[in-house]
C-alpha atoms as a PDB file:
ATOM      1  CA  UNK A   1      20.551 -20.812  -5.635  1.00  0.00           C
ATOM      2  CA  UNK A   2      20.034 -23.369  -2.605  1.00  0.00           C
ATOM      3  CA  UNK A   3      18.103 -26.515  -3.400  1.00  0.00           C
ATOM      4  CA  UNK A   4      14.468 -26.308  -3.385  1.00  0.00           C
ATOM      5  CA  UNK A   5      13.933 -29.230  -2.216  1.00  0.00           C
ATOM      6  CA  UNK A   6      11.070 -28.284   0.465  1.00  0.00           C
ATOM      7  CA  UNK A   7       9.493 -25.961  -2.029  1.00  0.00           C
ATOM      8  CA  UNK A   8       6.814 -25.481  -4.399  1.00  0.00           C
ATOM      9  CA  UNK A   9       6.064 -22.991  -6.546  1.00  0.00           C
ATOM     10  CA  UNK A  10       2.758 -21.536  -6.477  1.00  0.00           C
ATOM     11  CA  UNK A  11       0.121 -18.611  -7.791  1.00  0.00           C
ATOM     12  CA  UNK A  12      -0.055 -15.552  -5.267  1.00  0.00           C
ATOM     13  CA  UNK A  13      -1.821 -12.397  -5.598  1.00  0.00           C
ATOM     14  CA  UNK A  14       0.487  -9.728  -5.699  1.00  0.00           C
ATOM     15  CA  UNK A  15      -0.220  -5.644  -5.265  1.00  0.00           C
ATOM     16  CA  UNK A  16       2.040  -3.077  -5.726  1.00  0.00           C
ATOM     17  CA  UNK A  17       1.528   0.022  -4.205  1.00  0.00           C
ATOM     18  CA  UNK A  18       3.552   3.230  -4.112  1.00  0.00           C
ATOM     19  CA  UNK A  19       3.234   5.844  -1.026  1.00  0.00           C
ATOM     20  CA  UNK A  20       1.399   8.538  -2.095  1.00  0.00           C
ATOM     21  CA  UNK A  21       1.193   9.973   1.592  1.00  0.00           C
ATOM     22  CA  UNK A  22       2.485  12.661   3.715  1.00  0.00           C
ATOM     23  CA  UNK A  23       6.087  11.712   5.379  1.00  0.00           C
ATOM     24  CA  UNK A  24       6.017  10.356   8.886  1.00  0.00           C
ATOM     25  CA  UNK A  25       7.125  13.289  11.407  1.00  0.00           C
ATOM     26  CA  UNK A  26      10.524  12.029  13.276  1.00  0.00           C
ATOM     27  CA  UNK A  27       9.127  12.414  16.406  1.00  0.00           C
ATOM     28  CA  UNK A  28       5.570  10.538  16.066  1.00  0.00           C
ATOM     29  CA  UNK A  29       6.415   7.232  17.414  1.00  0.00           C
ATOM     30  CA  UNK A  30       6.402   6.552  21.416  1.00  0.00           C
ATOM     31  CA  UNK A  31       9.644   6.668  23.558  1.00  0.00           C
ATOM     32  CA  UNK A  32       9.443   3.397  24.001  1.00  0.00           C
ATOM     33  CA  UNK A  33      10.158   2.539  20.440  1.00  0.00           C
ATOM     34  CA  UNK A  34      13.189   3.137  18.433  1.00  0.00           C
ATOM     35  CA  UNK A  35      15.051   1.844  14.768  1.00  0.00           C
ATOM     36  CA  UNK A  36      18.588   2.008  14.249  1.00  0.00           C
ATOM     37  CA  UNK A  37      20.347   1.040  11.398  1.00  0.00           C
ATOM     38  CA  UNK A  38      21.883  -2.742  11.410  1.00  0.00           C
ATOM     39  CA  UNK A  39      24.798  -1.916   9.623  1.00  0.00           C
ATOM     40  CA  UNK A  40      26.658  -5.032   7.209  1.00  0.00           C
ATOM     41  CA  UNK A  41      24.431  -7.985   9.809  1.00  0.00           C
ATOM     42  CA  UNK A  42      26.032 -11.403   8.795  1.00  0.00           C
ATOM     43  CA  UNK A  43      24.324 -13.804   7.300  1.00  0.00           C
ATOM     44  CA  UNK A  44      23.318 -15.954  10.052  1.00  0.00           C
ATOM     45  CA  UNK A  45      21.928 -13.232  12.207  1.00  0.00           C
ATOM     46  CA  UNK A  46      20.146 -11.617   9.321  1.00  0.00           C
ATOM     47  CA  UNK A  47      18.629 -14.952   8.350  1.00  0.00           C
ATOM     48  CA  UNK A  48      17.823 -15.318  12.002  1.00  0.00           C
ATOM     49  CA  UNK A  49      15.465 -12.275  12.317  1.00  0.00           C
ATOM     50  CA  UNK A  50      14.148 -12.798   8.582  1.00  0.00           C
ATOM     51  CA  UNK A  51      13.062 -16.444   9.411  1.00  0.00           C
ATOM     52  CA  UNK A  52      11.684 -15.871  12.592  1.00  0.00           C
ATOM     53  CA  UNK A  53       9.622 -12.236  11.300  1.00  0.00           C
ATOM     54  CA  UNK A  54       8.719 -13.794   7.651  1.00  0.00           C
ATOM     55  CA  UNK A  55       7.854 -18.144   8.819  1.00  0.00           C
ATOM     56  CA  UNK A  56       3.927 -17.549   9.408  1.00  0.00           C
ATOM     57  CA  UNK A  57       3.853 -15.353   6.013  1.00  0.00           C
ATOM     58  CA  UNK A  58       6.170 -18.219   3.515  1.00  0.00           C
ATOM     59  CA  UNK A  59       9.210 -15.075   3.018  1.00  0.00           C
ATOM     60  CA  UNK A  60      11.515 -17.640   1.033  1.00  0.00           C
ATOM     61  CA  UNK A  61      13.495 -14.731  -1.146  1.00  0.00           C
ATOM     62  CA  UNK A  62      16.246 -14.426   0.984  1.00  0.00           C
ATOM     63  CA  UNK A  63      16.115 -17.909   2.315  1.00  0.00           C
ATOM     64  CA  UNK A  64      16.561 -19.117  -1.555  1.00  0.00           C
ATOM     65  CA  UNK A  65      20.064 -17.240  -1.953  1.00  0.00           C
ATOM     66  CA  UNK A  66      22.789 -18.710  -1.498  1.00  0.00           C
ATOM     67  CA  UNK A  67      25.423 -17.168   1.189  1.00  0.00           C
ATOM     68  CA  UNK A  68      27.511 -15.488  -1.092  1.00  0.00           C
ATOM     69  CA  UNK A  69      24.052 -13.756  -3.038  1.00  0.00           C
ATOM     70  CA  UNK A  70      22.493 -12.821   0.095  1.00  0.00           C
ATOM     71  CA  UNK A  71      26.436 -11.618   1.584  1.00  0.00           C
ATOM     72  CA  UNK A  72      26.353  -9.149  -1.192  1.00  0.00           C
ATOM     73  CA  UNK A  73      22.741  -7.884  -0.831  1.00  0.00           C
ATOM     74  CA  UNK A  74      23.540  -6.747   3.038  1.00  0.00           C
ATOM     75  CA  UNK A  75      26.687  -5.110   2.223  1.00  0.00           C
ATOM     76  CA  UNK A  76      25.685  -3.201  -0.728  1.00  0.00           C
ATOM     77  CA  UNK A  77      25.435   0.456  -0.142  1.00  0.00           C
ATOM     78  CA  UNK A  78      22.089   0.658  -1.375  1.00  0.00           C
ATOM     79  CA  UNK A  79      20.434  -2.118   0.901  1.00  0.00           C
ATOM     80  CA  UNK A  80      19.455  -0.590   4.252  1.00  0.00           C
ATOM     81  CA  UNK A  81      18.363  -3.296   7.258  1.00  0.00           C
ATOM     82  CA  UNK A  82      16.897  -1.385   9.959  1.00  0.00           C
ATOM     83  CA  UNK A  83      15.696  -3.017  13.436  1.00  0.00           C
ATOM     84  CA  UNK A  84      12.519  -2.036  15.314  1.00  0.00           C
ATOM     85  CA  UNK A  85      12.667  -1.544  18.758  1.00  0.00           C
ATOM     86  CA  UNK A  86      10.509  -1.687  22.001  1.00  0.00           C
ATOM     87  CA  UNK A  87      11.705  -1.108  25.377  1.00  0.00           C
ATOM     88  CA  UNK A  88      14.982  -2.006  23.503  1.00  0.00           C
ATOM     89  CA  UNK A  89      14.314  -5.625  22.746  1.00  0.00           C
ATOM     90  CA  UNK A  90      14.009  -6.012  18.818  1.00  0.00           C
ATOM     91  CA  UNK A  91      10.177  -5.883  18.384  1.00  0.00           C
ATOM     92  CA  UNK A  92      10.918  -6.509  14.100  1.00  0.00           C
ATOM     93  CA  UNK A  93      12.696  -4.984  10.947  1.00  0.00           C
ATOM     94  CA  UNK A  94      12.243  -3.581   7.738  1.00  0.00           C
ATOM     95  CA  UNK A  95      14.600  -3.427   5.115  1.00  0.00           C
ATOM     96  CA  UNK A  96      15.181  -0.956   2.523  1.00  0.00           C
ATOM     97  CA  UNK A  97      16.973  -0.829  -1.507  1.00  0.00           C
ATOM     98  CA  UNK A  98      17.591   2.744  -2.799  1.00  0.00           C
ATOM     99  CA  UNK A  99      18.123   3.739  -6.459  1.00  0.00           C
ATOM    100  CA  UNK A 100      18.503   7.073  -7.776  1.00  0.00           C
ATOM    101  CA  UNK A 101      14.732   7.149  -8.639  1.00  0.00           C
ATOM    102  CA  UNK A 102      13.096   5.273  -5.624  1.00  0.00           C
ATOM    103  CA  UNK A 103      13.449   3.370  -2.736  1.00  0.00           C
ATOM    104  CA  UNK A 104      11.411   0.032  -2.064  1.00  0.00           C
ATOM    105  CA  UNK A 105      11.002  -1.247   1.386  1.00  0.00           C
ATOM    106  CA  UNK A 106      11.796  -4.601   0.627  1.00  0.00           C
ATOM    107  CA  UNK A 107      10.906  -6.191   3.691  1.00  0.00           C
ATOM    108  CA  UNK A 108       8.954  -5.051   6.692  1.00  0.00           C
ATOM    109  CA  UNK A 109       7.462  -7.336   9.705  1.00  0.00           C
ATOM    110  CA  UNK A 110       7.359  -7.892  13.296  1.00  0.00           C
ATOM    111  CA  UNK A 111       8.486 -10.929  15.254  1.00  0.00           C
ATOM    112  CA  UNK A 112       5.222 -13.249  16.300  1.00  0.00           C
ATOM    113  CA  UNK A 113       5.170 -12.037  19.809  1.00  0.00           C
ATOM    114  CA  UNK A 114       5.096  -8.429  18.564  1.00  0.00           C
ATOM    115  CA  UNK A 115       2.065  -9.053  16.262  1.00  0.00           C
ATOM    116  CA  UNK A 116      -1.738  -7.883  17.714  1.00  0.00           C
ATOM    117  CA  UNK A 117      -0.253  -5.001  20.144  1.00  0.00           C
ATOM    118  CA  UNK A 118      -0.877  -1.924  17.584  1.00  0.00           C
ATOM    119  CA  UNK A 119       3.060  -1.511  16.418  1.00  0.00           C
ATOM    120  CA  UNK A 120       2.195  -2.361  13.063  1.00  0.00           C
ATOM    121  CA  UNK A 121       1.269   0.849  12.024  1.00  0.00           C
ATOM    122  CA  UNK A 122       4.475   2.261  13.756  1.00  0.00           C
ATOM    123  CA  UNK A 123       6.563  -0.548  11.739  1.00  0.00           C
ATOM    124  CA  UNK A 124       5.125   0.967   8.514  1.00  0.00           C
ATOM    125  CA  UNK A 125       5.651   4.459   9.752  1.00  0.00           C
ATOM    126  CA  UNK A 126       9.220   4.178  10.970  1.00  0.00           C
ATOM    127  CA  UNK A 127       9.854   2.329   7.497  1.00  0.00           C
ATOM    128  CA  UNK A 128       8.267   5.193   5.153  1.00  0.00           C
ATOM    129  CA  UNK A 129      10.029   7.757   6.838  1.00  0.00           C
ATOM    130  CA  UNK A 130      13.447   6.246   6.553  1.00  0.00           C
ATOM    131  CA  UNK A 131      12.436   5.386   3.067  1.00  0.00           C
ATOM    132  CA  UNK A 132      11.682   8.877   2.280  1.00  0.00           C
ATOM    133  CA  UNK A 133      14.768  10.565   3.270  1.00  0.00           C
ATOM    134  CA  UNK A 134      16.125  10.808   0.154  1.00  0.00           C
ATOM    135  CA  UNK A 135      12.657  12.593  -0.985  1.00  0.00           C
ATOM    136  CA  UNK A 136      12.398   9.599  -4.153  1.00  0.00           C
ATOM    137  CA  UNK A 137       9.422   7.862  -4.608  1.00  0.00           C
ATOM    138  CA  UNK A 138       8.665   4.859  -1.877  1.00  0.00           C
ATOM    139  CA  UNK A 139       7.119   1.653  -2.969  1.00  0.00           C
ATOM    140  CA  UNK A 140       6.570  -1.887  -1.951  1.00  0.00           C
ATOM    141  CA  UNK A 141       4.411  -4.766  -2.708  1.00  0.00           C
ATOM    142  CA  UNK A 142       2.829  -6.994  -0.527  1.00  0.00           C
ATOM    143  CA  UNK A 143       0.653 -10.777  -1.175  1.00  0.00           C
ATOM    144  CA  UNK A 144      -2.629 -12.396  -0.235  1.00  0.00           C
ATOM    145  CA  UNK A 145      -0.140 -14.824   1.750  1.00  0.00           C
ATOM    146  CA  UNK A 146       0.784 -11.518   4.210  1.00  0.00           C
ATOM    147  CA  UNK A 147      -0.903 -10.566   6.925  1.00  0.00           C
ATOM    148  CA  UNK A 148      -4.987 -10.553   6.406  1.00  0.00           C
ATOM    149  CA  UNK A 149      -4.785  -6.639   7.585  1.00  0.00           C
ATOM    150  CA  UNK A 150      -1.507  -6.038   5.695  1.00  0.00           C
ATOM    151  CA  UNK A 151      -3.199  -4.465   2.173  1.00  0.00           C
ATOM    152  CA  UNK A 152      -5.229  -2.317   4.028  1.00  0.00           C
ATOM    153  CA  UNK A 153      -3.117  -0.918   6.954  1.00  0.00           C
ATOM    154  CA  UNK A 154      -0.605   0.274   3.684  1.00  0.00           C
ATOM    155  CA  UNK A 155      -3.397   1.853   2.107  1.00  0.00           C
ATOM    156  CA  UNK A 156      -4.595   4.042   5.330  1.00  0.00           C
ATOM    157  CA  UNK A 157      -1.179   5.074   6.012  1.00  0.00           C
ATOM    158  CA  UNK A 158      -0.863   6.296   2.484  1.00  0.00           C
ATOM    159  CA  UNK A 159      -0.328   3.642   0.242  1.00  0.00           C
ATOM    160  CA  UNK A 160      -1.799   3.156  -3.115  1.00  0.00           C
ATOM    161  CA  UNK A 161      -2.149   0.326  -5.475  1.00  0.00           C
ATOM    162  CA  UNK A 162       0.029   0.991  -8.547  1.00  0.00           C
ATOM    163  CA  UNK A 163      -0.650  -2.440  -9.807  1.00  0.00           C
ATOM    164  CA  UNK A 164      -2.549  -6.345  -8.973  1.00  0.00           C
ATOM    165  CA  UNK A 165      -0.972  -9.047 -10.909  1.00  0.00           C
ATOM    166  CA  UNK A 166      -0.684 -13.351 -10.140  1.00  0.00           C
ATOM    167  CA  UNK A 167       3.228 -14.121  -9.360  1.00  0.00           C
ATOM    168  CA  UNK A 168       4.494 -17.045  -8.936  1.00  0.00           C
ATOM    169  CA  UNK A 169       6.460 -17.782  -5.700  1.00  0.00           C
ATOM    170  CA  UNK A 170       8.040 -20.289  -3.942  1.00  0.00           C
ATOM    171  CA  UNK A 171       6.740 -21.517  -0.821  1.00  0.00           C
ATOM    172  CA  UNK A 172       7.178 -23.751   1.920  1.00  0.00           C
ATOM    173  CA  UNK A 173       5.565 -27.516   1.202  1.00  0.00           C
END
């Protein structure tokens, strides 16, 4: 693990919630917005996108592996990085880890710039129907540290809380 010097850990309200919704039609985002698979992204880049989508909310888990860790997360077969496009310029990303039973979409966010124009809702919605392509269960947790609309927007797009619990997480000093 990298040093933590920079770091403290600290109590965060965690919910888990599975998807409990009706898969996202292929065709119900805009034209102007796309995902394509980002297929074995080296560390660097990845980092780049996943520091620059996760800095507001303190994302530290990938930042807290060390290169050869995080090296084997993006080129196992069952991790999935996907980017999310508008106007093809890379609007965010969500990332995806399938097991035989379930897929959890790891991480999901949009680049500051991105945030406020309404593509949240397609971010989730592009993510759950990737995630459900393999027709196993889709879950994935989110913090009081996300966004303040995060929780909710889940829930409405079919999301339910499995589970509240009080984790504790590094974060940014």
């Amino acid at each position: 693990m990298n040093s933590l010097s920079g770091y403290k850990k600290i109590p965060v309200k965690t919910w888990f919630l599975t998807y409990v919704g009706e898969l996202p039609k292929a065709n119900s985002l805009e034209d102007s917005i796309s995902f394509k698979r980002w297929k074995n992204p080296s560390v660097e880049e990845y980092l780049e996108i996943y520091e620059e989508v996760g800095r507001k909310w303190g994302w530290t888990g990938r930042l807290l592996k060390s290169t050869e860790e995080l090296t084997e997360i993006l080129q196992s077969e069952n991790n999935e990085v996907w980017l999310f496009k508008v106007e093809n310029k890379v609007a965010g990303f969500f990332e995806l880890l399938r097991s035989e039973s379930d897929t959890e979409i790891v991480y999901l966010g949009l680049k500051p710039e991105w945030i406020g124009k309404g593509l949240g809702r397609k971010l989730i919605q592009a993510s759950v129907y990737m995630a459900g392509q393999n027709g196993e269960k889709i879950w994935l947790h989110t913090c009081e540290r996300d966004h303040a609309s995060a929780l909710q927007a889940y829930q409405k797009l079919g999301f339910k809380i499995e589970k509240e619990t009080t984790l504790m997480e590094y974060y940014p000093e």
